[in-house]
C-alpha atoms as a PDB file:
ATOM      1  CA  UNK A   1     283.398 132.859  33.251  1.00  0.00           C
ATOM      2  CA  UNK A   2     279.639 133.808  32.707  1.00  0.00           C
ATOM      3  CA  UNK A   3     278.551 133.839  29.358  1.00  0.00           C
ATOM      4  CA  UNK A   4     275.616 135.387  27.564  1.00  0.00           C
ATOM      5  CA  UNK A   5     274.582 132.432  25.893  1.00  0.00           C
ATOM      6  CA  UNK A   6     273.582 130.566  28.921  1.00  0.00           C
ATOM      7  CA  UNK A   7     272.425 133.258  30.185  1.00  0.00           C
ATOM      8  CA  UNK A   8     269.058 132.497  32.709  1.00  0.00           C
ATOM      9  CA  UNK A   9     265.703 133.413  31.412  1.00  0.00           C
ATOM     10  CA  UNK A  10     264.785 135.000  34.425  1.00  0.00           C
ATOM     11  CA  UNK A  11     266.907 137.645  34.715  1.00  0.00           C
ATOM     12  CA  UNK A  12     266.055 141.255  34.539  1.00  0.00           C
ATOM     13  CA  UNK A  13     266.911 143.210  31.677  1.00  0.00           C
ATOM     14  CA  UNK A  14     270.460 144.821  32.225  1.00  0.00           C
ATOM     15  CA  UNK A  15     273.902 144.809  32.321  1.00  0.00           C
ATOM     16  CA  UNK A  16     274.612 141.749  34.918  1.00  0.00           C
ATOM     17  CA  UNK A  17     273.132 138.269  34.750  1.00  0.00           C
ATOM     18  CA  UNK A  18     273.482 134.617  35.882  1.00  0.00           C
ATOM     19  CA  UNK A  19     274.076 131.987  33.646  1.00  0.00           C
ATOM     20  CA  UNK A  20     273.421 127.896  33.452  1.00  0.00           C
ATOM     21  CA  UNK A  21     276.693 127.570  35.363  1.00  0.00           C
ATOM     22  CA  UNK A  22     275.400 128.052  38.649  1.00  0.00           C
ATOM     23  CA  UNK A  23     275.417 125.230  41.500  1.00  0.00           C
ATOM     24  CA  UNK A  24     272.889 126.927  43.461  1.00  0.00           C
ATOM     25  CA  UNK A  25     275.547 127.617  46.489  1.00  0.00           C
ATOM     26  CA  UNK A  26     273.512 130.579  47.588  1.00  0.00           C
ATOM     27  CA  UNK A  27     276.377 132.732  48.270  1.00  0.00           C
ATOM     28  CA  UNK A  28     275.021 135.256  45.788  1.00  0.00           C
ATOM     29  CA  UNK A  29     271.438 135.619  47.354  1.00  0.00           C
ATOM     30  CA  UNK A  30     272.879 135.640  51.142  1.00  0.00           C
ATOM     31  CA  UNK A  31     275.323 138.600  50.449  1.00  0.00           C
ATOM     32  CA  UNK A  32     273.120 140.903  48.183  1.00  0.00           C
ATOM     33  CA  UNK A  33     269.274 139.557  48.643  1.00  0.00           C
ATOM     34  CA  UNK A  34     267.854 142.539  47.099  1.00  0.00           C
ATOM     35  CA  UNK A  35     269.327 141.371  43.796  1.00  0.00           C
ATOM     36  CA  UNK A  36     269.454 137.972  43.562  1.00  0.00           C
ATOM     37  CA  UNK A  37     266.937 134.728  43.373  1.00  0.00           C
ATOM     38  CA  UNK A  38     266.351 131.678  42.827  1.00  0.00           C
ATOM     39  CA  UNK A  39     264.673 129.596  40.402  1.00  0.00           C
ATOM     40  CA  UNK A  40     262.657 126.463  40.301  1.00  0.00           C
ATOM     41  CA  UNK A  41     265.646 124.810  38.564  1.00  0.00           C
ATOM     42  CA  UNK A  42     268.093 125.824  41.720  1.00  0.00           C
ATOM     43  CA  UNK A  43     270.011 128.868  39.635  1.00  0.00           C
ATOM     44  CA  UNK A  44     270.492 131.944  40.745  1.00  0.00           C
ATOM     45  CA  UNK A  45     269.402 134.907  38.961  1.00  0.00           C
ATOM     46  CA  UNK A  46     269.382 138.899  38.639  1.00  0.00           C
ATOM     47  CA  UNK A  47     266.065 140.012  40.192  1.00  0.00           C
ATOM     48  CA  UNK A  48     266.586 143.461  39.263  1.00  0.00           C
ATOM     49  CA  UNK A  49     269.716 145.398  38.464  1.00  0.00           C
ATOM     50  CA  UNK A  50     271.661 147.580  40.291  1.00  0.00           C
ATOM     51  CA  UNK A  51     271.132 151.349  39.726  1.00  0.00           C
ATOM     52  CA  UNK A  52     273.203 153.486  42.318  1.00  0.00           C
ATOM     53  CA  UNK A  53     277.090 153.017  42.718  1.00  0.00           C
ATOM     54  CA  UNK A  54     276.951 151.049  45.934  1.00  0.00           C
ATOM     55  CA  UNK A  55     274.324 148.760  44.720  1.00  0.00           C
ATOM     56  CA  UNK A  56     276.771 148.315  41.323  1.00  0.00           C
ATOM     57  CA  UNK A  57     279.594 147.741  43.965  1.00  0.00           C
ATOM     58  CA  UNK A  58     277.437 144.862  46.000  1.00  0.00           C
ATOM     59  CA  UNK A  59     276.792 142.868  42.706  1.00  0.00           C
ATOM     60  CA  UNK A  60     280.183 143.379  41.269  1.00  0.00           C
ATOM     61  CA  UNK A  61     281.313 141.820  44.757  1.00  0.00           C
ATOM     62  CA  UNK A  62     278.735 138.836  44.078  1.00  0.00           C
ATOM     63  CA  UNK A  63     280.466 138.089  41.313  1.00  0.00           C
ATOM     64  CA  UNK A  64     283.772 138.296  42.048  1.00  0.00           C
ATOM     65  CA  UNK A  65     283.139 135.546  45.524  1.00  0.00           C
ATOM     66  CA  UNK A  66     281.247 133.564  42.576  1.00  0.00           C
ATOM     67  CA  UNK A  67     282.831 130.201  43.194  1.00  0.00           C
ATOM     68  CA  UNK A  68     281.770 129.207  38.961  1.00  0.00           C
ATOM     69  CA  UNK A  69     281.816 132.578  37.774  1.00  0.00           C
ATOM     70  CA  UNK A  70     277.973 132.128  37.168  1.00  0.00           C
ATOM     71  CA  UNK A  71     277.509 135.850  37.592  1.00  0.00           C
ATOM     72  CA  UNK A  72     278.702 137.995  34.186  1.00  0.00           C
ATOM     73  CA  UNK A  73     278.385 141.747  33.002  1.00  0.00           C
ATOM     74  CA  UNK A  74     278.082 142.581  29.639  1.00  0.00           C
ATOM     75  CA  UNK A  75     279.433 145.787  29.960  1.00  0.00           C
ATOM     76  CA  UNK A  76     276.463 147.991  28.129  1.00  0.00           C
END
């Protein structure tokens, strides 16, 4: 499970985020591009949050395929 503590540096203000736990599989960034990246250290991370429904629905997929549930949401 994602935690806030580890949470990446890079990641763009908001309610989802990656953390340190990621093993750079790049499932994240193939399914939902527009959202995720990558970072010099190979972790993903959120390049900007979703706004709409859908996009909330194409993240909150993300993270539930997450193979470390490196992808959290903090719920604000």
């Amino acid at each position: 499970m994602a935690t806030l503590l580890d949470r990446v540096t890079e990641n763009a203000a908001g309610r989802f985020y990656c953390d340190a736990s990621c093993i750079d599989c790049d499932q994240c960034r193939t399914q939902a591009p527009e959202f995720f990246g990558r970072n010099d250290d190979g972790m993903s991370f959120l390049k900007r949050q979703p706004v709409t429904p859908e996009e909330i629905a194409l993240v909150e997929e993300a993270m539930a395929g997450c193979a470390t549930a490196s992808i959290g949401d903090d719920g604000a």
